[in-house]
C-alpha atoms as a PDB file:
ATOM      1  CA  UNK A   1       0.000   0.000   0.000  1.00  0.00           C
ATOM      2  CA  UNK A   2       1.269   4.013  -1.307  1.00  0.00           C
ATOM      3  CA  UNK A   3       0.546   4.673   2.656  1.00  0.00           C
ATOM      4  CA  UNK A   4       2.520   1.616   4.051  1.00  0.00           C
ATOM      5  CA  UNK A   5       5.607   2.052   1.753  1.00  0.00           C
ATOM      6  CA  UNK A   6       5.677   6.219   2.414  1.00  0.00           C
ATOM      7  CA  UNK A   7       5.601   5.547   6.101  1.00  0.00           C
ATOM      8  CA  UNK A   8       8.839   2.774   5.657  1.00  0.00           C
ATOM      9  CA  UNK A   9      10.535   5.943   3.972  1.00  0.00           C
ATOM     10  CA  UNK A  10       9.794   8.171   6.690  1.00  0.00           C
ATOM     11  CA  UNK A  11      10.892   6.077   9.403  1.00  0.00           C
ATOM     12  CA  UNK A  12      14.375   5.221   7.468  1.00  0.00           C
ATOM     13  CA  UNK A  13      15.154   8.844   6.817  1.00  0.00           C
ATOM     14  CA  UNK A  14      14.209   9.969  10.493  1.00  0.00           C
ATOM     15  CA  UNK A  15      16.619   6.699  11.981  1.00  0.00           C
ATOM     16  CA  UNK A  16      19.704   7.899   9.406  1.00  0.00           C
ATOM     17  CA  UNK A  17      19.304  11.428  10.260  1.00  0.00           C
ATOM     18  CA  UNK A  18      19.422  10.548  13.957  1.00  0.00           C
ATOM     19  CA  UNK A  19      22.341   8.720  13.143  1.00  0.00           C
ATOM     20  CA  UNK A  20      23.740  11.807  11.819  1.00  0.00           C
ATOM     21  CA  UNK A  21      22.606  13.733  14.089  1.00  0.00           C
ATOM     22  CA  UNK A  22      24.959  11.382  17.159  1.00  0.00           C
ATOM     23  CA  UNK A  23      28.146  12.270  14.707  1.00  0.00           C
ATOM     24  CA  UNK A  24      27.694  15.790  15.477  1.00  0.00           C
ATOM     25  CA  UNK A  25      27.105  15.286  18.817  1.00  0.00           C
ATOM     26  CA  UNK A  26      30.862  14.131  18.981  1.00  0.00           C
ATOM     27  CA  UNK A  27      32.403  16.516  16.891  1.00  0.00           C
ATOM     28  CA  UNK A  28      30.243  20.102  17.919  1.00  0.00           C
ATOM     29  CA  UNK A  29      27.945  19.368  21.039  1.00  0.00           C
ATOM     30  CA  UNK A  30      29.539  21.218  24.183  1.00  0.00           C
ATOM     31  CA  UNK A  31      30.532  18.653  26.715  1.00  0.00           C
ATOM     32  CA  UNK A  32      27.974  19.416  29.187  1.00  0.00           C
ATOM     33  CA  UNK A  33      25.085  18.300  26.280  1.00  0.00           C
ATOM     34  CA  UNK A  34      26.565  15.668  25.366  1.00  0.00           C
ATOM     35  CA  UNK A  35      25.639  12.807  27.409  1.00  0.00           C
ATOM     36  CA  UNK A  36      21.724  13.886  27.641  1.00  0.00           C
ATOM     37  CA  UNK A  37      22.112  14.279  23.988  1.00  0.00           C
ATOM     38  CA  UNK A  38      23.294  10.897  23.740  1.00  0.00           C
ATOM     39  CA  UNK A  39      20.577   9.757  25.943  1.00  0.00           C
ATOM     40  CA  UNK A  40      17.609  11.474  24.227  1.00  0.00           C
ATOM     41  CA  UNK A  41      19.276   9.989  20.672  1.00  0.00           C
ATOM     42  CA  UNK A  42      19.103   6.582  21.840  1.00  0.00           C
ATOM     43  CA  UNK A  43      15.495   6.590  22.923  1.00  0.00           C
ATOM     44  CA  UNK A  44      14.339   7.945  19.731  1.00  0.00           C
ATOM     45  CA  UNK A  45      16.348   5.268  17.466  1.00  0.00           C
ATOM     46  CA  UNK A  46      14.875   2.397  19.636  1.00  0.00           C
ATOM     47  CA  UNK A  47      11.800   3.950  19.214  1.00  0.00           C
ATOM     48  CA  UNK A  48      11.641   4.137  15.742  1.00  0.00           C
ATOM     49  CA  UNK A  49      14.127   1.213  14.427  1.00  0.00           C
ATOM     50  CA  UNK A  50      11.217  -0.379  16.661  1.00  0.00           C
ATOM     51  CA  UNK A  51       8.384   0.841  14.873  1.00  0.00           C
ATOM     52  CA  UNK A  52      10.004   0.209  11.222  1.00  0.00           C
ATOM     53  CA  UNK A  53      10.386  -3.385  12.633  1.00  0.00           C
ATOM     54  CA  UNK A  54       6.747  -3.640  13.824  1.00  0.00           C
ATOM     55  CA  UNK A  55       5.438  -2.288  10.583  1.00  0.00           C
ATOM     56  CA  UNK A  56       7.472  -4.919   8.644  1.00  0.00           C
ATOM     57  CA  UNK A  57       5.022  -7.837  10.514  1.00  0.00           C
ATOM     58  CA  UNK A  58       7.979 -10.105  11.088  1.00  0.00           C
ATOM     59  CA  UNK A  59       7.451 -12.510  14.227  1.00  0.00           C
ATOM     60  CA  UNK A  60       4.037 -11.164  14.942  1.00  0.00           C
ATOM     61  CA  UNK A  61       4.086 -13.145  18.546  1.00  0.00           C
ATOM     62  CA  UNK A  62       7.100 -10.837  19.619  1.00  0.00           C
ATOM     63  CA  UNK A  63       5.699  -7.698  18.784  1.00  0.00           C
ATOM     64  CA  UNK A  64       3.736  -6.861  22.291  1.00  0.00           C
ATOM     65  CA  UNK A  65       6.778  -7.160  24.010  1.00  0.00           C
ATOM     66  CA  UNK A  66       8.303  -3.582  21.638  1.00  0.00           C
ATOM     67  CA  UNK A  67       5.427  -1.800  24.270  1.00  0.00           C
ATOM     68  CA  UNK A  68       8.266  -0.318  26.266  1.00  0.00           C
ATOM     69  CA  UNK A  69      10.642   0.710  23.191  1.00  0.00           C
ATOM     70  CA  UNK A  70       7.531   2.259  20.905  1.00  0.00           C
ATOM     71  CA  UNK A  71       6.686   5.187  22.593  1.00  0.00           C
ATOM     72  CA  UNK A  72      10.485   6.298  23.448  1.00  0.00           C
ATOM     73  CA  UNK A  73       9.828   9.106  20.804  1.00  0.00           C
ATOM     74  CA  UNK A  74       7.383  10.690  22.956  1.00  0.00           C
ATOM     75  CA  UNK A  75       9.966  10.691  25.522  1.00  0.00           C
ATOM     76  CA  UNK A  76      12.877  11.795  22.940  1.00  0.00           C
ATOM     77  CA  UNK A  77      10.445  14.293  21.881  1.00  0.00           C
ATOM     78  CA  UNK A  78      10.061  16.257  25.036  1.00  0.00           C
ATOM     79  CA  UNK A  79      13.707  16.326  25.448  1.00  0.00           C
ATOM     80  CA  UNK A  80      14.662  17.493  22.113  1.00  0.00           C
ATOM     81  CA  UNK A  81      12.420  20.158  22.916  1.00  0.00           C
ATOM     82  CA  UNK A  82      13.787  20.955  26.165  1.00  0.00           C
ATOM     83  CA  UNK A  83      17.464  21.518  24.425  1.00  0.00           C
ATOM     84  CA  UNK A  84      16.273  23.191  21.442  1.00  0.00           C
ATOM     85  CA  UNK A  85      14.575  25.606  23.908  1.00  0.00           C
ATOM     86  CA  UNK A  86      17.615  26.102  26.139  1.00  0.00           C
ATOM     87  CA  UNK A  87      19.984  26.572  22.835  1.00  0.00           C
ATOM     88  CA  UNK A  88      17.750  29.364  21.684  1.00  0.00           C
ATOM     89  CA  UNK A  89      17.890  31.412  24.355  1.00  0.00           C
ATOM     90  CA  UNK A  90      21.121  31.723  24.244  1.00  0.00           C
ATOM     91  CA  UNK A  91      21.270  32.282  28.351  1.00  0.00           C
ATOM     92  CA  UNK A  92      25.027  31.611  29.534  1.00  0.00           C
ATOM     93  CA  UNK A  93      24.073  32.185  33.090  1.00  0.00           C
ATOM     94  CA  UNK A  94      21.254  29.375  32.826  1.00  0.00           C
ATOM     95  CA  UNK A  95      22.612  25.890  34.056  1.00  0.00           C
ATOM     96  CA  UNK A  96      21.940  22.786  31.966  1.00  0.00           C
ATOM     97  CA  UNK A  97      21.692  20.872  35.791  1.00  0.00           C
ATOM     98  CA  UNK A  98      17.691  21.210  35.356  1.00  0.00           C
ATOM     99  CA  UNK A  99      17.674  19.253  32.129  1.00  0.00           C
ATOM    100  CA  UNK A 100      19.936  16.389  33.454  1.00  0.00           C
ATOM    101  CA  UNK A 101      17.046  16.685  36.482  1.00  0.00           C
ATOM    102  CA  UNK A 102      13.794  16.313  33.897  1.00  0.00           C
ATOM    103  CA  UNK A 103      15.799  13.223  32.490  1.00  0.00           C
ATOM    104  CA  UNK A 104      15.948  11.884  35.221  1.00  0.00           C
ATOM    105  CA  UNK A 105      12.326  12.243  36.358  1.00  0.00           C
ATOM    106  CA  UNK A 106      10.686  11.710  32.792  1.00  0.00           C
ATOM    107  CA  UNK A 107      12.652   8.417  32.337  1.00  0.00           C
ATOM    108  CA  UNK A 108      11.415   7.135  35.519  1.00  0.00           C
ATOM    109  CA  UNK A 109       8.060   8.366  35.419  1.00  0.00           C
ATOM    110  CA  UNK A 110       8.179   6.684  31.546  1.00  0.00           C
ATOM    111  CA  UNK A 111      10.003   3.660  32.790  1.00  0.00           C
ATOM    112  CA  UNK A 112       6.880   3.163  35.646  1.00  0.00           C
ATOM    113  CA  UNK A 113       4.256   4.008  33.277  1.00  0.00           C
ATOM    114  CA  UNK A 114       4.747   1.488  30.774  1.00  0.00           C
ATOM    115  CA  UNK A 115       5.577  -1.067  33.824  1.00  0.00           C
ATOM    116  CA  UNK A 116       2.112  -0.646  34.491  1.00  0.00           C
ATOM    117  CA  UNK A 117      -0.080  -0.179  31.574  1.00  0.00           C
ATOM    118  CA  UNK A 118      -1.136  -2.799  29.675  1.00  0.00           C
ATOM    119  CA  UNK A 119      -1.591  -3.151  25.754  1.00  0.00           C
ATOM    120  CA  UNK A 120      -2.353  -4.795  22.960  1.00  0.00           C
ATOM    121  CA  UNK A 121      -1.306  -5.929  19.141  1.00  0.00           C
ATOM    122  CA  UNK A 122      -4.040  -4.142  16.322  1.00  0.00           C
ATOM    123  CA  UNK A 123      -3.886  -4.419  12.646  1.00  0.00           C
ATOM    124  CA  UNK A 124      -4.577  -1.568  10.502  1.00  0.00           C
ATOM    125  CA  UNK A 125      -5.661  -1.928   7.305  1.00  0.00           C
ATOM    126  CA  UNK A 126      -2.926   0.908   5.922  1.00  0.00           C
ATOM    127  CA  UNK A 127       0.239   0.511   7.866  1.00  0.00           C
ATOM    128  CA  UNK A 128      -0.135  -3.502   9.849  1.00  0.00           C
ATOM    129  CA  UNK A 129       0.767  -4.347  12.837  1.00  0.00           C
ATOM    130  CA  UNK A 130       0.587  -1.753  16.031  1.00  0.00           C
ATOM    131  CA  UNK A 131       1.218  -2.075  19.617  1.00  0.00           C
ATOM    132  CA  UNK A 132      -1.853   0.117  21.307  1.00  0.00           C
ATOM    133  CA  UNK A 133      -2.289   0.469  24.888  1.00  0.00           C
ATOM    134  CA  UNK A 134      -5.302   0.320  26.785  1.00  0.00           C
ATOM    135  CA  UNK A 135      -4.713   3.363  28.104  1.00  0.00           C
ATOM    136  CA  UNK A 136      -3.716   5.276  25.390  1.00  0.00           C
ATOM    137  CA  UNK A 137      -6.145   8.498  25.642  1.00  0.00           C
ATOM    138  CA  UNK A 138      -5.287   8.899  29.212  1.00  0.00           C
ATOM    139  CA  UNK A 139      -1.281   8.721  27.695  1.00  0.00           C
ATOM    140  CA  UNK A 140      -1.797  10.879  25.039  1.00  0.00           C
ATOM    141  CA  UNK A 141      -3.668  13.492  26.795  1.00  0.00           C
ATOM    142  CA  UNK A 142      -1.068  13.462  29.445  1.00  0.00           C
ATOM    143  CA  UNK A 143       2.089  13.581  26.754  1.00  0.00           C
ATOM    144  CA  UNK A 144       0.199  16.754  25.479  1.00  0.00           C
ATOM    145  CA  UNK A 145      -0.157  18.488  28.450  1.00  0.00           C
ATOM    146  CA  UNK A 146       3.475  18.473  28.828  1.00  0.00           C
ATOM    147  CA  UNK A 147       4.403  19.649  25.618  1.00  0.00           C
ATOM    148  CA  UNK A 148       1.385  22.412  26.276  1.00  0.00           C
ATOM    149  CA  UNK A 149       3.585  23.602  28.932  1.00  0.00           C
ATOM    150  CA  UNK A 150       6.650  23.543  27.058  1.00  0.00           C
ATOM    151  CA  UNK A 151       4.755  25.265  24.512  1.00  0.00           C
ATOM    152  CA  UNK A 152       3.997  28.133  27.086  1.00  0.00           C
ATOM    153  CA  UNK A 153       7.679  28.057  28.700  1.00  0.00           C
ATOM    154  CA  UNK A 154       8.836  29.125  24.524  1.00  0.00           C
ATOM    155  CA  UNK A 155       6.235  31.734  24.190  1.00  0.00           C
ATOM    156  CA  UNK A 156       7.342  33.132  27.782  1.00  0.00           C
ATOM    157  CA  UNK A 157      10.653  33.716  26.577  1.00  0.00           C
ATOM    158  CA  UNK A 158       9.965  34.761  23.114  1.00  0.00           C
ATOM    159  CA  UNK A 159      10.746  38.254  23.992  1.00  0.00           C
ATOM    160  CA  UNK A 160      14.160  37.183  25.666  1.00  0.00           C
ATOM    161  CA  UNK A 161      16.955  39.735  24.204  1.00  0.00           C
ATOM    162  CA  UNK A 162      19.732  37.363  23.333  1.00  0.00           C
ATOM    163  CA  UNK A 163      17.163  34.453  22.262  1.00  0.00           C
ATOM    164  CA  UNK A 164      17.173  33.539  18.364  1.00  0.00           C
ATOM    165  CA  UNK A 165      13.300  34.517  17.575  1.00  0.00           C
ATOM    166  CA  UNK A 166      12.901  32.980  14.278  1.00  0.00           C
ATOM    167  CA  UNK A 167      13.464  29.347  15.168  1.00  0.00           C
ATOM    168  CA  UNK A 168      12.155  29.440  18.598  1.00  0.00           C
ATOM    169  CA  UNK A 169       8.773  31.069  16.564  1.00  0.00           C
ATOM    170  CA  UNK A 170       9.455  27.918  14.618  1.00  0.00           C
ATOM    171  CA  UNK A 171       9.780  25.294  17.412  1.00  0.00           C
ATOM    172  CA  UNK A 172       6.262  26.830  18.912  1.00  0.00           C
ATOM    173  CA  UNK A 173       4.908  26.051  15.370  1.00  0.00           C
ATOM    174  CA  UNK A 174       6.500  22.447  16.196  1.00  0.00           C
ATOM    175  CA  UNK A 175       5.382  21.778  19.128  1.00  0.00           C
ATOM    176  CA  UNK A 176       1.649  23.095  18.766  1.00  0.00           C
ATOM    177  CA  UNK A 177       1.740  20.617  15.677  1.00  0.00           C
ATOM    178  CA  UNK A 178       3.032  17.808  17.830  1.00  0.00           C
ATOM    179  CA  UNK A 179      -0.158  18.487  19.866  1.00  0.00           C
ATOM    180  CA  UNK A 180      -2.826  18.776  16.698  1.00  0.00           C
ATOM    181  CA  UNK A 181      -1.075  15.737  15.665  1.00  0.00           C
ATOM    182  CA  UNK A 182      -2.110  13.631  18.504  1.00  0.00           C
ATOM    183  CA  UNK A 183      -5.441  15.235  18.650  1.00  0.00           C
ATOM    184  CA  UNK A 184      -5.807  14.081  14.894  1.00  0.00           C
ATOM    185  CA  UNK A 185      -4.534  10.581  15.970  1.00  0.00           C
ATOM    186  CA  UNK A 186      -7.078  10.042  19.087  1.00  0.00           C
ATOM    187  CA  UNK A 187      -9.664  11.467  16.014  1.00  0.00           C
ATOM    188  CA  UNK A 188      -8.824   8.126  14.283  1.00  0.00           C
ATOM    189  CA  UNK A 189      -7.339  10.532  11.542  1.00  0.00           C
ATOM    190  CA  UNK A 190      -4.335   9.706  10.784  1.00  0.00           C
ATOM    191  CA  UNK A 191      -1.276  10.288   8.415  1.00  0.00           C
ATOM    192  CA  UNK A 192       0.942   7.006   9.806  1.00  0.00           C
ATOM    193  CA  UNK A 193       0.666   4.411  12.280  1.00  0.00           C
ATOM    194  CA  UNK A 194       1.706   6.556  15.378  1.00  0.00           C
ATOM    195  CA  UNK A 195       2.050  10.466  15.046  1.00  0.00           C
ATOM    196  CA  UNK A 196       5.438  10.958  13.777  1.00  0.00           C
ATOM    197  CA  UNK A 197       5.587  13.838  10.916  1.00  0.00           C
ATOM    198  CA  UNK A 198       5.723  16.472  13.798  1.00  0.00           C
ATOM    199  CA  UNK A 199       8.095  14.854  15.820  1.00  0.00           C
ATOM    200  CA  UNK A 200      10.477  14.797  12.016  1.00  0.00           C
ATOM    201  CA  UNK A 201      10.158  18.307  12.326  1.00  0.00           C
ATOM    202  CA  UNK A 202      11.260  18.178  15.911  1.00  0.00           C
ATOM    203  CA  UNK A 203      14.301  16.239  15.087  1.00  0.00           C
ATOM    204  CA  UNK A 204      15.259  18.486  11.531  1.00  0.00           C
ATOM    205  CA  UNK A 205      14.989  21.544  14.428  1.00  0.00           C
ATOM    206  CA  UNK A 206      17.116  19.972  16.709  1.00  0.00           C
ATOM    207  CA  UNK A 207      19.268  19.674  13.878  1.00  0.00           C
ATOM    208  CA  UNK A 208      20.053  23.422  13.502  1.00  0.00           C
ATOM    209  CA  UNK A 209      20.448  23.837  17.102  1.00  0.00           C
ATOM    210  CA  UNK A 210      23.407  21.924  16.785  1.00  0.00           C
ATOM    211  CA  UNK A 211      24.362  23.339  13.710  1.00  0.00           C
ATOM    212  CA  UNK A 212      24.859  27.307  15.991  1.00  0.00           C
ATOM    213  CA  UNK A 213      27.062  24.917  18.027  1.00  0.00           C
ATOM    214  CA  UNK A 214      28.862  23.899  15.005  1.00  0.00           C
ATOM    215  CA  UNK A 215      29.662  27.219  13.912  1.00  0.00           C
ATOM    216  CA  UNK A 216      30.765  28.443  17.372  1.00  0.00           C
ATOM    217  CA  UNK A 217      33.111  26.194  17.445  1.00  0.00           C
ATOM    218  CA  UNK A 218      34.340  27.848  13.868  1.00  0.00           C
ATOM    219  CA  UNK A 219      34.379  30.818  15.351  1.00  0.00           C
ATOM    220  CA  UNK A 220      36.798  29.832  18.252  1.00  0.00           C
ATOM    221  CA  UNK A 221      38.969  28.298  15.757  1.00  0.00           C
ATOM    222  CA  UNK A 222      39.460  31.049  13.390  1.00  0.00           C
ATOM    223  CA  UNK A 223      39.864  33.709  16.174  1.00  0.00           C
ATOM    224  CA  UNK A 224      42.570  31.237  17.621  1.00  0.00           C
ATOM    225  CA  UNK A 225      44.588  31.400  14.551  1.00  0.00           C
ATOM    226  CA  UNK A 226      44.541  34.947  13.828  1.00  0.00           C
ATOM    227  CA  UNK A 227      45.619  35.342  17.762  1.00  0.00           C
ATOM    228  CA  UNK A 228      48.714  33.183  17.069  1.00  0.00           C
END
């Protein structure tokens, strides 16, 4: 099916860009990012290496047991945003400590959750095989309210003097589409098996954030020279 196939090419180009994405982390992330970065990476390519495995229908009596590894990009997403927030503002003065501290607590608080809740294997008629769980309006309503608040944090700081405007406009846009999204998915409407075209746009923001790093470190380097 055209909607099976296009959501196989999706998933492969959002798992080699985070691949991508970890090579920068070596080579321009400052040190302090770097292991949360690595972190928040690594959730999101279980979670979708995951998913492209599940919508492949190989060993159909394994796939409940993907529960806890399938909804790692809600996780990743959150986090992503958290950075990409925190690199816009461009605040020196602002520790990264907090982040480190909402790692901590989301992963546990995911880690519990999906102890707990229960779920179950669906077919769809466009994109196979899904893991659902039972309590999946009470988990999406919850994942939104969070991103809601991150939502309000980025329009809070909007008027910031040293914060980049135009992409943190453009990670509100994001992030207020990650929530229509999932409103569109508990509609029964959607666009792939579990809402992932806003969290791509997540991931190609997080993407530039880096890329300021990147040139930073540029900048050091050519001052540097012209010192010596």
């Amino acid at each position: 099916m055209p909607e099976e196939f296009f959501q196989y090419l999706i998933l492969l180009f959002i798992i080699i860009f985070l691949l991508r994405i970890l090579i920068k982390v070596r080579t321009s992330c400052p040190r302090k990012l770097k292991v949360y970065m690595l972190i928040s990476c690594i959730f999101a390519l279980l979670s979708f290496i995951s998913q492209f495995y599940i919508a492949l229908g190989n060993n159909q009596q394994f796939i409940i047991y993907f529960k806890p590894l399938i909804y790692l990009d809600n996780l990743a997403t959150i986090l992503f945003s958290i950075l990409i927030l925190y690199v816009l503002l461009r605040k020196e003065k602002l520790e990264f400590n907090f982040a480190y501290v909402l790692l901590f607590l989301f992963t546990i608080s995911y880690i519990v959750y999906m102890y707990l809740a229960k779920a179950y294997v669906k077919v769809d008629n466009d994109y196979g095989f899904m893991v659902v769980l039972t309590t999946d309006f009470i988990y999406r309503i919850t994942y939104m309210l969070i991103i809601l608040i991150l939502s309000s944090s980025i329009i809070i700081f909007l008027d910031y003097k040293y914060a980049v405007r135009v992409p943190l406009i453009l990670l509100l846009s994001v992030t207020i589409g990650v929530i229509l999204e999932n409103i569109l998915y508990l509609s029964n409407i959607r666009f792939f098996a579990y809402p992932i075209f806003s969290e791509l746009l997540v991931i190609l923001l997080l993407n530039y954030s880096l890329s300021l790093f990147k040139g930073q470190v540029k900048a050091t380097s050519t001052l540097l020279r012209k010192n010596l």
